[in-house]
N, C-alpha and C. Protein backbone atom coordinates (compact mmCIF):
# COMPACT_ATOMS: atom_id res chain seq x y z
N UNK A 1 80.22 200.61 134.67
CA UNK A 1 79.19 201.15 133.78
C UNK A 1 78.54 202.34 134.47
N UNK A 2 78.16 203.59 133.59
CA UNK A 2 77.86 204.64 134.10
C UNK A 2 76.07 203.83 134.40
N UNK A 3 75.69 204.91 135.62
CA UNK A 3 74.65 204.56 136.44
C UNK A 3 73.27 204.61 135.40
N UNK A 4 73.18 205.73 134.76
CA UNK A 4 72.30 206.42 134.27
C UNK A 4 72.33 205.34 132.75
N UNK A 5 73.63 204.77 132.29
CA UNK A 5 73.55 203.70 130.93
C UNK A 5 72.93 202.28 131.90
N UNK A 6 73.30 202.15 132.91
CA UNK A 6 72.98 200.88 133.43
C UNK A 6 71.64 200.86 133.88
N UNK A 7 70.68 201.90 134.47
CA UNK A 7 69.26 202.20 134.53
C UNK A 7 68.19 202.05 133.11
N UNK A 8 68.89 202.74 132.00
CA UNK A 8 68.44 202.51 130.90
C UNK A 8 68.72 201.44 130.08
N UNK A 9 69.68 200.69 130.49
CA UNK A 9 70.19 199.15 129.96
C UNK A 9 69.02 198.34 130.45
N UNK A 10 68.89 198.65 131.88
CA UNK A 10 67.86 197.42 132.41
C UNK A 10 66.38 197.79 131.95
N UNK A 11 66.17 198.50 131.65
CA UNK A 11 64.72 198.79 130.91
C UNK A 11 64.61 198.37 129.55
N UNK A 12 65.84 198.71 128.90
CA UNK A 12 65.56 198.29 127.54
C UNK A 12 65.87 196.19 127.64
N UNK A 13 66.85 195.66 128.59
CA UNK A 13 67.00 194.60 128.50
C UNK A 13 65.61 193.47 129.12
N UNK A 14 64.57 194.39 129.86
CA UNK A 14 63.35 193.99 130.36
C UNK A 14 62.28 193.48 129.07
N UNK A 15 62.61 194.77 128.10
CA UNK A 15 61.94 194.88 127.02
C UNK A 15 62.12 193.29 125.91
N UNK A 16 63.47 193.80 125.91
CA UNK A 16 64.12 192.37 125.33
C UNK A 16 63.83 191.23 125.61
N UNK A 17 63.71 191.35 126.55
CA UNK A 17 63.49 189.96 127.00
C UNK A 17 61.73 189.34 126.70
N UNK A 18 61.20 190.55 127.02
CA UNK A 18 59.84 190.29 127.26
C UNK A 18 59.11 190.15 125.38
N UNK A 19 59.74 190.65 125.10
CA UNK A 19 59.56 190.30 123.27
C UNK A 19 60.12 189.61 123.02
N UNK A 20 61.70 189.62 122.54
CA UNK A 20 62.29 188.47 121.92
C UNK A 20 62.52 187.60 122.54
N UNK A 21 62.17 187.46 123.73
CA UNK A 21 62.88 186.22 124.75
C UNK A 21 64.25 186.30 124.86
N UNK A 22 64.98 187.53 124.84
CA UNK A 22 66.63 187.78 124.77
C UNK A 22 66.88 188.66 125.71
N UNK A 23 67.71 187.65 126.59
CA UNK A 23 68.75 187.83 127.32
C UNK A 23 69.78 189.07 127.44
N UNK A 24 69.62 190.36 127.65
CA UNK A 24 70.92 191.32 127.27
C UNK A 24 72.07 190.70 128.45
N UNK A 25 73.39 190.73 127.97
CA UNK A 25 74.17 190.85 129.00
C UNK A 25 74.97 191.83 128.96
N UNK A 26 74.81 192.27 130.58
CA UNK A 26 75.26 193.37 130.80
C UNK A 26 76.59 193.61 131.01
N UNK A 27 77.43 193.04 131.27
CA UNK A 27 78.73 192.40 131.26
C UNK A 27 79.53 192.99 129.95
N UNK A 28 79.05 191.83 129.08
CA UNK A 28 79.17 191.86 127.75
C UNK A 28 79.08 193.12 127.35
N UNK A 29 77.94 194.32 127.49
CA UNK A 29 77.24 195.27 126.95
C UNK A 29 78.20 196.07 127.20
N UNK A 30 78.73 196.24 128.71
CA UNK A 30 79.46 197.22 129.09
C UNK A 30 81.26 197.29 128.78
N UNK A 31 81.53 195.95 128.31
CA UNK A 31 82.40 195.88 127.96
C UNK A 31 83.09 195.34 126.39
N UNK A 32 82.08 194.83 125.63
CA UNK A 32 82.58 194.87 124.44
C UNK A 32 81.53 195.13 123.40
N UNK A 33 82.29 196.95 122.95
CA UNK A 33 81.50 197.87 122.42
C UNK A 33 80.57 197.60 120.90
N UNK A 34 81.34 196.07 120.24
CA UNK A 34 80.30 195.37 119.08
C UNK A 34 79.19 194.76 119.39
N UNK A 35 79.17 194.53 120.70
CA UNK A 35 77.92 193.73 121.39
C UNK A 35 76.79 194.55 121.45
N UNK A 36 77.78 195.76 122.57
CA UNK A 36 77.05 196.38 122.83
C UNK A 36 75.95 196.74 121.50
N UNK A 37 77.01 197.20 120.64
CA UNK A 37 76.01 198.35 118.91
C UNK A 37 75.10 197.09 118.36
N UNK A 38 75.34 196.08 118.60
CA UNK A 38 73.96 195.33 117.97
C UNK A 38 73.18 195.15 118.74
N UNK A 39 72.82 195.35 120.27
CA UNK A 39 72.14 195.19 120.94
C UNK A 39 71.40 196.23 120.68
N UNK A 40 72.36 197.58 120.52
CA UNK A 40 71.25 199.01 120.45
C UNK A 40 70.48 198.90 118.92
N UNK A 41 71.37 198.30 118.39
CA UNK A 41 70.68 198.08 116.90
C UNK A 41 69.54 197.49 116.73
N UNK A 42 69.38 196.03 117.44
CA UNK A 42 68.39 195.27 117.37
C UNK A 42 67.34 196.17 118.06
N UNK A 43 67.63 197.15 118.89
CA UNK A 43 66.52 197.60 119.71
C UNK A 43 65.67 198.81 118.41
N UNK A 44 66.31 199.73 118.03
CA UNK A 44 66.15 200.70 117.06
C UNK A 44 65.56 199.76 115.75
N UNK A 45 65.64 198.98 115.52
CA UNK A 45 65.30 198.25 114.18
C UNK A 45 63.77 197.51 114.63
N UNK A 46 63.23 197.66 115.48
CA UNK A 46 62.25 196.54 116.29
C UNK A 46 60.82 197.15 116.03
N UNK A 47 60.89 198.67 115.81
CA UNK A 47 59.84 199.34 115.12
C UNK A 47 59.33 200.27 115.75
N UNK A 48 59.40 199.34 117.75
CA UNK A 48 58.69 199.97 119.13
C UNK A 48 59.51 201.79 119.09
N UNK A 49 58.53 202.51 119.80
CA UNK A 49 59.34 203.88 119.21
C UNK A 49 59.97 203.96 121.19
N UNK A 50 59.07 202.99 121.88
CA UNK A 50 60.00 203.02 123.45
C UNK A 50 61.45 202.61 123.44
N UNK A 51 61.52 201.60 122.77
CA UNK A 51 63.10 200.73 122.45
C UNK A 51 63.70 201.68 121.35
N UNK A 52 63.49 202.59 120.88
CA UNK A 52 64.69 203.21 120.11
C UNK A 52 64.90 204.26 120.38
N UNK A 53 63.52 204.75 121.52
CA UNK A 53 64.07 205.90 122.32
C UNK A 53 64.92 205.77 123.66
N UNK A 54 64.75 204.34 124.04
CA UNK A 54 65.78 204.11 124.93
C UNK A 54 67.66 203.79 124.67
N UNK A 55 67.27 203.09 123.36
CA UNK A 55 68.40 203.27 122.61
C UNK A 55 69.61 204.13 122.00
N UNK A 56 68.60 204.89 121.72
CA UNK A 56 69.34 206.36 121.59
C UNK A 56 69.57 207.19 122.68
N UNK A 57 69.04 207.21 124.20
CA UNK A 57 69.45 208.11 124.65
C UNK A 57 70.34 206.64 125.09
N UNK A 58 70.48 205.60 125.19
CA UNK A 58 72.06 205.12 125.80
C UNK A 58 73.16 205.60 124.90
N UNK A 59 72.92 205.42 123.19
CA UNK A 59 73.81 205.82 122.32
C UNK A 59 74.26 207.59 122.79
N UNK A 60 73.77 208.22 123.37
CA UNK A 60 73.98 209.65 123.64
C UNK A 60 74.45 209.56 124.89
N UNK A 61 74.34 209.00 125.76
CA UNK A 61 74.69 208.99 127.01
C UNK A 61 76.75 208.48 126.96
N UNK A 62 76.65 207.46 126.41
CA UNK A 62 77.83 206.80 126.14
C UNK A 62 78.94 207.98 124.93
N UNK A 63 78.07 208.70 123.98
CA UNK A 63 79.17 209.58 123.75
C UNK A 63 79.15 210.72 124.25
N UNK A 64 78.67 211.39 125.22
CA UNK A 64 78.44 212.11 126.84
C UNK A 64 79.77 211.67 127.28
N UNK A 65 80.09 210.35 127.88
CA UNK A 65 80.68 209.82 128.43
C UNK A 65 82.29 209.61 127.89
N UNK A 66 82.27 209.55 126.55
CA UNK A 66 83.27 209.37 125.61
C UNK A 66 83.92 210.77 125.89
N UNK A 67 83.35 211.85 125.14
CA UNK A 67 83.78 212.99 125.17
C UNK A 67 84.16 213.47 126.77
N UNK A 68 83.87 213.45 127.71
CA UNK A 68 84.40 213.55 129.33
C UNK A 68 85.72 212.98 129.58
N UNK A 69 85.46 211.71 128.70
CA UNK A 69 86.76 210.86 129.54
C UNK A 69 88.18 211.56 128.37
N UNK A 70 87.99 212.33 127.35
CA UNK A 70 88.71 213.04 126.52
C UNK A 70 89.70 214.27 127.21
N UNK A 71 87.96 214.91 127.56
CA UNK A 71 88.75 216.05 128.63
C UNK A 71 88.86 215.96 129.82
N UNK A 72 89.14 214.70 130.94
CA UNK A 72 89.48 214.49 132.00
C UNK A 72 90.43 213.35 131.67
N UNK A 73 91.83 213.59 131.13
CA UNK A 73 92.45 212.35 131.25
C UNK A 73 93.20 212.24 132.30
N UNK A 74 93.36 210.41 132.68
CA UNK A 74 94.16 210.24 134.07
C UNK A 74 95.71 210.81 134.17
N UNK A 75 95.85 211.34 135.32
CA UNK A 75 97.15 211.47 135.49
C UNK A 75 98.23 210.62 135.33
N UNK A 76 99.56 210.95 134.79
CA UNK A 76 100.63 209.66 134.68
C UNK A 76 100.53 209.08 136.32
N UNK A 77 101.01 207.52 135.97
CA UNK A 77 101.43 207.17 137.23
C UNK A 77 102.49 208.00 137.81
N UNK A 78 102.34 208.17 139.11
CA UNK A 78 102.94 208.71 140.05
C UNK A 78 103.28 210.51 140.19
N UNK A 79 102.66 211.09 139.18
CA UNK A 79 102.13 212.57 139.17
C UNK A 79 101.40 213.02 140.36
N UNK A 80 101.59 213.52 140.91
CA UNK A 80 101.06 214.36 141.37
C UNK A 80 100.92 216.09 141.80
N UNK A 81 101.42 216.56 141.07
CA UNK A 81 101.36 217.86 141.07
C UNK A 81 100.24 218.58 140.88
N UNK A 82 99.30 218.06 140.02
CA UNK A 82 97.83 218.07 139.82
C UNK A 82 97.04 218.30 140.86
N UNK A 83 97.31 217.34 141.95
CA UNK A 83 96.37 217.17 143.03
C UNK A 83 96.76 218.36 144.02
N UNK A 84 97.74 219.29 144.35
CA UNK A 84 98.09 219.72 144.95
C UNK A 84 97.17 221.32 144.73
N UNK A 85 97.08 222.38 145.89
CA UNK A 85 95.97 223.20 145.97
C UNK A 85 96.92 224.54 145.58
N UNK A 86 96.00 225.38 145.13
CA UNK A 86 96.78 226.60 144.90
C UNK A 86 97.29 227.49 146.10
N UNK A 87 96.21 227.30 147.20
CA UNK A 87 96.58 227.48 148.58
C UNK A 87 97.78 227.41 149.31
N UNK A 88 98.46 226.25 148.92
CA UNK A 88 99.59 225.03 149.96
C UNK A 88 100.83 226.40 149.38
N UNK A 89 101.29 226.65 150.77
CA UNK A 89 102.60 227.41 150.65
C UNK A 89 103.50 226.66 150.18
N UNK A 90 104.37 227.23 149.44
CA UNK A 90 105.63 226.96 148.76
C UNK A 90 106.72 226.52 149.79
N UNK A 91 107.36 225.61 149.96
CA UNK A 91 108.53 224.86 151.10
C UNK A 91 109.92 226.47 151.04
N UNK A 92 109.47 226.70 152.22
CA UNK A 92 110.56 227.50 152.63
C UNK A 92 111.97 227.50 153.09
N UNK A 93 112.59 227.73 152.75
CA UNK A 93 113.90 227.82 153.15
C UNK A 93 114.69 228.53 154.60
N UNK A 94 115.33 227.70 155.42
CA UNK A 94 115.68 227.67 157.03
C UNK A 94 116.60 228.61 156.74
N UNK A 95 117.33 228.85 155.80
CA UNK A 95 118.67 229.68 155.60
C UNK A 95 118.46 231.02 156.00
N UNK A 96 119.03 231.98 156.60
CA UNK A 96 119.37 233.20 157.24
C UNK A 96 118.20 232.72 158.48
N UNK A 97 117.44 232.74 159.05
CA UNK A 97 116.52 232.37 159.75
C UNK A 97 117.72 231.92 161.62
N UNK A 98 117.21 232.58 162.30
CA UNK A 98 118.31 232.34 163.60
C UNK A 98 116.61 231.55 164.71
């Protein structure tokens, strides 16, 4: 879980707790994304304008996060040509060479 969703998870799940007596899990939150949207839901629906502003910037943070992982996709296994520097000389050839 990104740092900055997990800082604002635990504030809004403080909240939660301290009103509804509910438990967020973070587990859960970070990994299954229907949990997660009713959790942000229940928070946005609650009236408090702190809990739906925390809500929304996780909802913004997470498609921040969406859109990144779009334009940074992982390399195939065993690629590496990617990693290599524009610097690194090209493998030369011993031929005519005494």
């Amino acid at each position: 879980m990104d740092s900055v969703v997990a800082q604002l998870l635990a504030r809004l799940s403080m909240f939660l707790t301290q009103e509804l007596d509910l438990q967020v899990d973070t587990q859960r939150f970070a990994t299954e994304p229907e949990y997660a949207s009713q959790v942000l839901g229940l928070a946005e629906e609650m009236g408090n304008h702190e809990f739906k502003s925390i809500a929304g910037r996780i909802r913004k943070r997470q498609q921040e996060l969406l859109s990144l992982n779009k334009v940074i996709e992982p390399l195939p296994e065993g690629d590496t040509t990617a990693l290599s520097t524009p610097n690194e000389a090209a493998p030369q050839s011993s031929a005519g060479q005494n």
